[in-house]
N, C-alpha and C. Protein backbone atom coordinates (compact mmCIF):
# COMPACT_ATOMS: atom_id res chain seq x y z
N UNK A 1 -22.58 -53.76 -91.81
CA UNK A 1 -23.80 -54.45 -91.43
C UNK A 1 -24.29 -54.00 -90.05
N UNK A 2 -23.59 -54.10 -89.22
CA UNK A 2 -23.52 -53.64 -87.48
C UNK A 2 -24.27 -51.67 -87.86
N UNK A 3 -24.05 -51.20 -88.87
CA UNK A 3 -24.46 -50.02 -88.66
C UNK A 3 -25.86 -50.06 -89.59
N UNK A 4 -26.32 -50.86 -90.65
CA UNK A 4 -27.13 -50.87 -91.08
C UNK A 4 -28.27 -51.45 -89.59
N UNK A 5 -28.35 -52.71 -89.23
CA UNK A 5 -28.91 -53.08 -88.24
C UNK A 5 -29.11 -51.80 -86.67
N UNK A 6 -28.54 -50.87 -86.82
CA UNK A 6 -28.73 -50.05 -85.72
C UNK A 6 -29.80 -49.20 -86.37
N UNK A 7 -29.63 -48.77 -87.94
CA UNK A 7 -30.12 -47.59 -88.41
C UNK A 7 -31.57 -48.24 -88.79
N UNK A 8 -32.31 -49.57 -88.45
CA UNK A 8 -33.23 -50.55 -88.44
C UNK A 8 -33.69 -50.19 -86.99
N UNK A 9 -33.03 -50.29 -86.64
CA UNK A 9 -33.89 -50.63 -85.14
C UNK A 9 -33.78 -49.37 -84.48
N UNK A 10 -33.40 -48.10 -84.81
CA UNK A 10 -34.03 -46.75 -84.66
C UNK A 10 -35.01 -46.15 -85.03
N UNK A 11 -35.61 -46.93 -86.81
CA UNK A 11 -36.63 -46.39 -88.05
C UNK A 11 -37.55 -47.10 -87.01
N UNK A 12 -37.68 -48.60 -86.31
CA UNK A 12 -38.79 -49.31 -85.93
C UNK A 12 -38.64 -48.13 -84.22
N UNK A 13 -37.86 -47.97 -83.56
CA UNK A 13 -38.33 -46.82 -82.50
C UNK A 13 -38.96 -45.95 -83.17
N UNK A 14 -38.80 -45.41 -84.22
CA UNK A 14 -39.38 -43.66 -85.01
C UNK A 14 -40.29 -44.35 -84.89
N UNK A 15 -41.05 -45.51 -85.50
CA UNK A 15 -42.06 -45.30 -86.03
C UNK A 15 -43.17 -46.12 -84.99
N UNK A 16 -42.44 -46.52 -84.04
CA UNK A 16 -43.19 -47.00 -83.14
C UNK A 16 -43.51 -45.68 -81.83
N UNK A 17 -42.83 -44.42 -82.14
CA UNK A 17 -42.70 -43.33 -81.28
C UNK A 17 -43.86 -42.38 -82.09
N UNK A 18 -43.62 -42.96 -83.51
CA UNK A 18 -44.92 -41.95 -84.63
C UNK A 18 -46.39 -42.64 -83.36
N UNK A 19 -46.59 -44.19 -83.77
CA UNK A 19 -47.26 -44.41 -83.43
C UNK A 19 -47.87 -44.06 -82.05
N UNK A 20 -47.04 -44.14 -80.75
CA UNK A 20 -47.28 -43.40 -79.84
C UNK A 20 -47.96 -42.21 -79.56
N UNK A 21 -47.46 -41.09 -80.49
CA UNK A 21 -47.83 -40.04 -80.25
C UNK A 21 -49.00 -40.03 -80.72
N UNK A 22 -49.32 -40.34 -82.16
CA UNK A 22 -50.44 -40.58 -82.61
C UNK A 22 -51.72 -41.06 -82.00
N UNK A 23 -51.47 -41.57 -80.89
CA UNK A 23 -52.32 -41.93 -80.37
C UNK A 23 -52.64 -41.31 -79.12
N UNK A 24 -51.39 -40.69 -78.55
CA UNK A 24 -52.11 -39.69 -77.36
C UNK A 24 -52.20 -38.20 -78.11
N UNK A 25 -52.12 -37.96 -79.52
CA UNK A 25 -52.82 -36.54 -80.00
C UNK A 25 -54.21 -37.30 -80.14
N UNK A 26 -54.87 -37.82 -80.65
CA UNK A 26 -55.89 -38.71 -80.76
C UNK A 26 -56.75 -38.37 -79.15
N UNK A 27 -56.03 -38.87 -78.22
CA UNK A 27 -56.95 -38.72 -77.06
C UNK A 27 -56.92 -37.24 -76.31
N UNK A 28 -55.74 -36.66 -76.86
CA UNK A 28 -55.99 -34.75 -76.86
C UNK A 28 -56.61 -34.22 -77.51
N UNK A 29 -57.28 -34.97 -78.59
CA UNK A 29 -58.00 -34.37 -79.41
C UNK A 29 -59.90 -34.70 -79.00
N UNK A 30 -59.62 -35.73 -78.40
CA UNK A 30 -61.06 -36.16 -78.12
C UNK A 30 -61.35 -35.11 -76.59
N UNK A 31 -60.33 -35.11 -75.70
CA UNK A 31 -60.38 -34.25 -74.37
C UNK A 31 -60.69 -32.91 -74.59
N UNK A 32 -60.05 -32.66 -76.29
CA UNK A 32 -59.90 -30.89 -76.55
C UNK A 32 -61.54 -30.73 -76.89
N UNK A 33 -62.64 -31.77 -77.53
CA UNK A 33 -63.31 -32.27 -77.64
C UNK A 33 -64.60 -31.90 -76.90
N UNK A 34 -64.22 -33.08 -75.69
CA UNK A 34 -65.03 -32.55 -74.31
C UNK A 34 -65.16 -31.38 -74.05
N UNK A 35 -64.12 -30.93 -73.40
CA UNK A 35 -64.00 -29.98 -73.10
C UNK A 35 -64.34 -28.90 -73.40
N UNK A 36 -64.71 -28.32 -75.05
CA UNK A 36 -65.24 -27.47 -75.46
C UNK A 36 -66.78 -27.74 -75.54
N UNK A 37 -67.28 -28.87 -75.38
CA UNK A 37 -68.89 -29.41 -75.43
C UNK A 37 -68.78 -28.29 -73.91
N UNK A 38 -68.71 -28.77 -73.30
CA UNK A 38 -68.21 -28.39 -71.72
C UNK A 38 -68.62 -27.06 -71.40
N UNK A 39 -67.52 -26.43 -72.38
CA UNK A 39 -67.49 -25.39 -72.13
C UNK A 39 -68.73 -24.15 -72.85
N UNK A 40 -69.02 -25.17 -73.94
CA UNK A 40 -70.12 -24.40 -74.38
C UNK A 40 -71.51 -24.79 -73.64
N UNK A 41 -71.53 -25.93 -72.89
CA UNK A 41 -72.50 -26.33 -71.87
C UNK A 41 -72.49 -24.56 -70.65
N UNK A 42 -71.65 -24.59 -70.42
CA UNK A 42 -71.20 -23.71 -68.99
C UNK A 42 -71.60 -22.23 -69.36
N UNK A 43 -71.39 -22.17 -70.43
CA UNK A 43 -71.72 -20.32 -71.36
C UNK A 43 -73.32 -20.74 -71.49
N UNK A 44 -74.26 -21.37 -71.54
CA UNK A 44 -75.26 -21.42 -71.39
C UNK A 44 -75.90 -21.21 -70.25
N UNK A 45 -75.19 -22.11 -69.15
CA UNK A 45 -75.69 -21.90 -67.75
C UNK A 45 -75.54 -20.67 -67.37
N UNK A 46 -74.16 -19.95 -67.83
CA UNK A 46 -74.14 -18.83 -67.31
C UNK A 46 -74.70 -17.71 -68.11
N UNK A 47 -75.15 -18.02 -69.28
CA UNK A 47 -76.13 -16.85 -70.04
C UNK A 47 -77.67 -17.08 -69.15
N UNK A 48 -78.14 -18.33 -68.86
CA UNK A 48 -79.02 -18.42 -68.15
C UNK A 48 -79.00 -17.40 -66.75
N UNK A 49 -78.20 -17.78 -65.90
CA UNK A 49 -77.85 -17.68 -64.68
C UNK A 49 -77.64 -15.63 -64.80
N UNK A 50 -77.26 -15.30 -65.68
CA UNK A 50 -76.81 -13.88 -66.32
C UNK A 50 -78.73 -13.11 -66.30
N UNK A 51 -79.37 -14.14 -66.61
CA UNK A 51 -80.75 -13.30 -67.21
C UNK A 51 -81.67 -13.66 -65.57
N UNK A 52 -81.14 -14.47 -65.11
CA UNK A 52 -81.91 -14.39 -63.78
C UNK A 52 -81.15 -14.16 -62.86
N UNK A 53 -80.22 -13.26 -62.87
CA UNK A 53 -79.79 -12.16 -61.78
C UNK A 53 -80.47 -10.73 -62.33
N UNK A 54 -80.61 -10.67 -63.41
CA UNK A 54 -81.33 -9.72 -63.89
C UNK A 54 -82.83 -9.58 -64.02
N UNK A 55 -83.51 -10.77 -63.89
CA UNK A 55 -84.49 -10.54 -63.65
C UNK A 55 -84.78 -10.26 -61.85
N UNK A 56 -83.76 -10.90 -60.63
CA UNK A 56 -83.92 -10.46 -59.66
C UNK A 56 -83.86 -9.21 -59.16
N UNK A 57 -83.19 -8.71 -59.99
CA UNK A 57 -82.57 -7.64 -59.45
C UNK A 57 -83.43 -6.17 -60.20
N UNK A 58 -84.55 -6.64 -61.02
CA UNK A 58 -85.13 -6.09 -61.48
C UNK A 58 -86.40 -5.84 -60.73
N UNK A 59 -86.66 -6.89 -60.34
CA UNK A 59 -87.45 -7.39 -58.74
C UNK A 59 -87.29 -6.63 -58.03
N UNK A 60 -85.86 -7.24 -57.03
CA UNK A 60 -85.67 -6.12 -56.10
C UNK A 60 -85.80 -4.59 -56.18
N UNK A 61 -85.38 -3.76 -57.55
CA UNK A 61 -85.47 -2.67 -57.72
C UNK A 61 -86.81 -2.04 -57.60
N UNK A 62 -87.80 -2.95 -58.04
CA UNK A 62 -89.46 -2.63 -58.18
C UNK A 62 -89.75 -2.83 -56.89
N UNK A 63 -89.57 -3.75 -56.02
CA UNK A 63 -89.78 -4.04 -54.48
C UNK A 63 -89.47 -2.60 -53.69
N UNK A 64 -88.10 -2.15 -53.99
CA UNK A 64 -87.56 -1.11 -52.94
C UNK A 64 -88.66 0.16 -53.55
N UNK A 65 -88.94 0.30 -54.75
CA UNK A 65 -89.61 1.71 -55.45
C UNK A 65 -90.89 1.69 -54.72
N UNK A 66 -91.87 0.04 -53.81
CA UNK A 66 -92.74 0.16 -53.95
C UNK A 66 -92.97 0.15 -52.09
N UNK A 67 -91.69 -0.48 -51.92
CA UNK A 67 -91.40 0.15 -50.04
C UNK A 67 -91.18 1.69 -49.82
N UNK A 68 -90.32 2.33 -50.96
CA UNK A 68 -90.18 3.69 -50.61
C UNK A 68 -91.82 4.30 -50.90
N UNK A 69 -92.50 4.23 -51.87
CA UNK A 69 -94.22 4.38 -52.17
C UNK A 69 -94.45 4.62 -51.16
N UNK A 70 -95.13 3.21 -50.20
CA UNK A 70 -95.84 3.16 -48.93
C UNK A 70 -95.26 3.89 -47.69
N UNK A 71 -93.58 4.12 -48.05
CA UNK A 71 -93.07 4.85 -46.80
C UNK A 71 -93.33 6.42 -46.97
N UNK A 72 -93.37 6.98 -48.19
CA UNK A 72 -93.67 8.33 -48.23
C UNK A 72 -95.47 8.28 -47.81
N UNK A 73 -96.31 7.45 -48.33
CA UNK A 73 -97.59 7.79 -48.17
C UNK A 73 -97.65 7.73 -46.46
N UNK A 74 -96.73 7.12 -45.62
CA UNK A 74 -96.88 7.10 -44.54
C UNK A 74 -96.57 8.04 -43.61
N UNK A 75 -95.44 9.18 -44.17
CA UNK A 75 -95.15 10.06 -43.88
C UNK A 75 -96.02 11.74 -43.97
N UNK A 76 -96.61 11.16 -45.22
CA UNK A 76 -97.81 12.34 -45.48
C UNK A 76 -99.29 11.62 -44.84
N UNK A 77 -99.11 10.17 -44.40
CA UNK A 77 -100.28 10.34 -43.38
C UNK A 77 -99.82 10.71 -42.24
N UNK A 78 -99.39 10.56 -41.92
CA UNK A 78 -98.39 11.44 -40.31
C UNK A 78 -98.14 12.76 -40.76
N UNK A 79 -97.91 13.27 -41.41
CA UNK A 79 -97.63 14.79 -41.47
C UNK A 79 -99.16 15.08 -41.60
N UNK A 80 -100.17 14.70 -41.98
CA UNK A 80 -101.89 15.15 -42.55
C UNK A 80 -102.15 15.62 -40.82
N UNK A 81 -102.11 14.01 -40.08
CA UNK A 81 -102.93 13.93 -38.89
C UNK A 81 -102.35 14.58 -37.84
């Protein structure tokens, strides 16, 4: 009897340890959850953030083509006069 009553009150730990876990996979599962909302939030910002460094820098490139322009025309007005 003494060993039946132990092998009782180990099944109610198992299954009170099932229950446990069950419930923090449950809230790893809701975090795993977030987290990928998250993360697919962040791959947006940075596809955003990706197309406007490229549009700056597309900028800048047209800016410098159009400083070097005016610096050569300035050089062939100084070399003319």
């Amino acid at each position: 009897m003494e060993l039946l009553g132990r092998l009782e009150a180990q099944v109610e730990w198992l299954l009170q340890e099932l229950g446990r876990l069950r419930a923090e996979n449950a809230r790893c599962l809701a975090a795993l959850s977030a987290l990928q909302a998250e993360l697919a939030e962040l791959g947006d910002a940075k596809m955003k953030l990706q197309d406007l460094l490229a549009r700056e820098e597309a900028l800048r490139i047209d800016a410098l083509k159009r400083v070097d322009a005016l610096l050569r025309r300035i050089q062939e007005h100084d070399s003319v006069a």
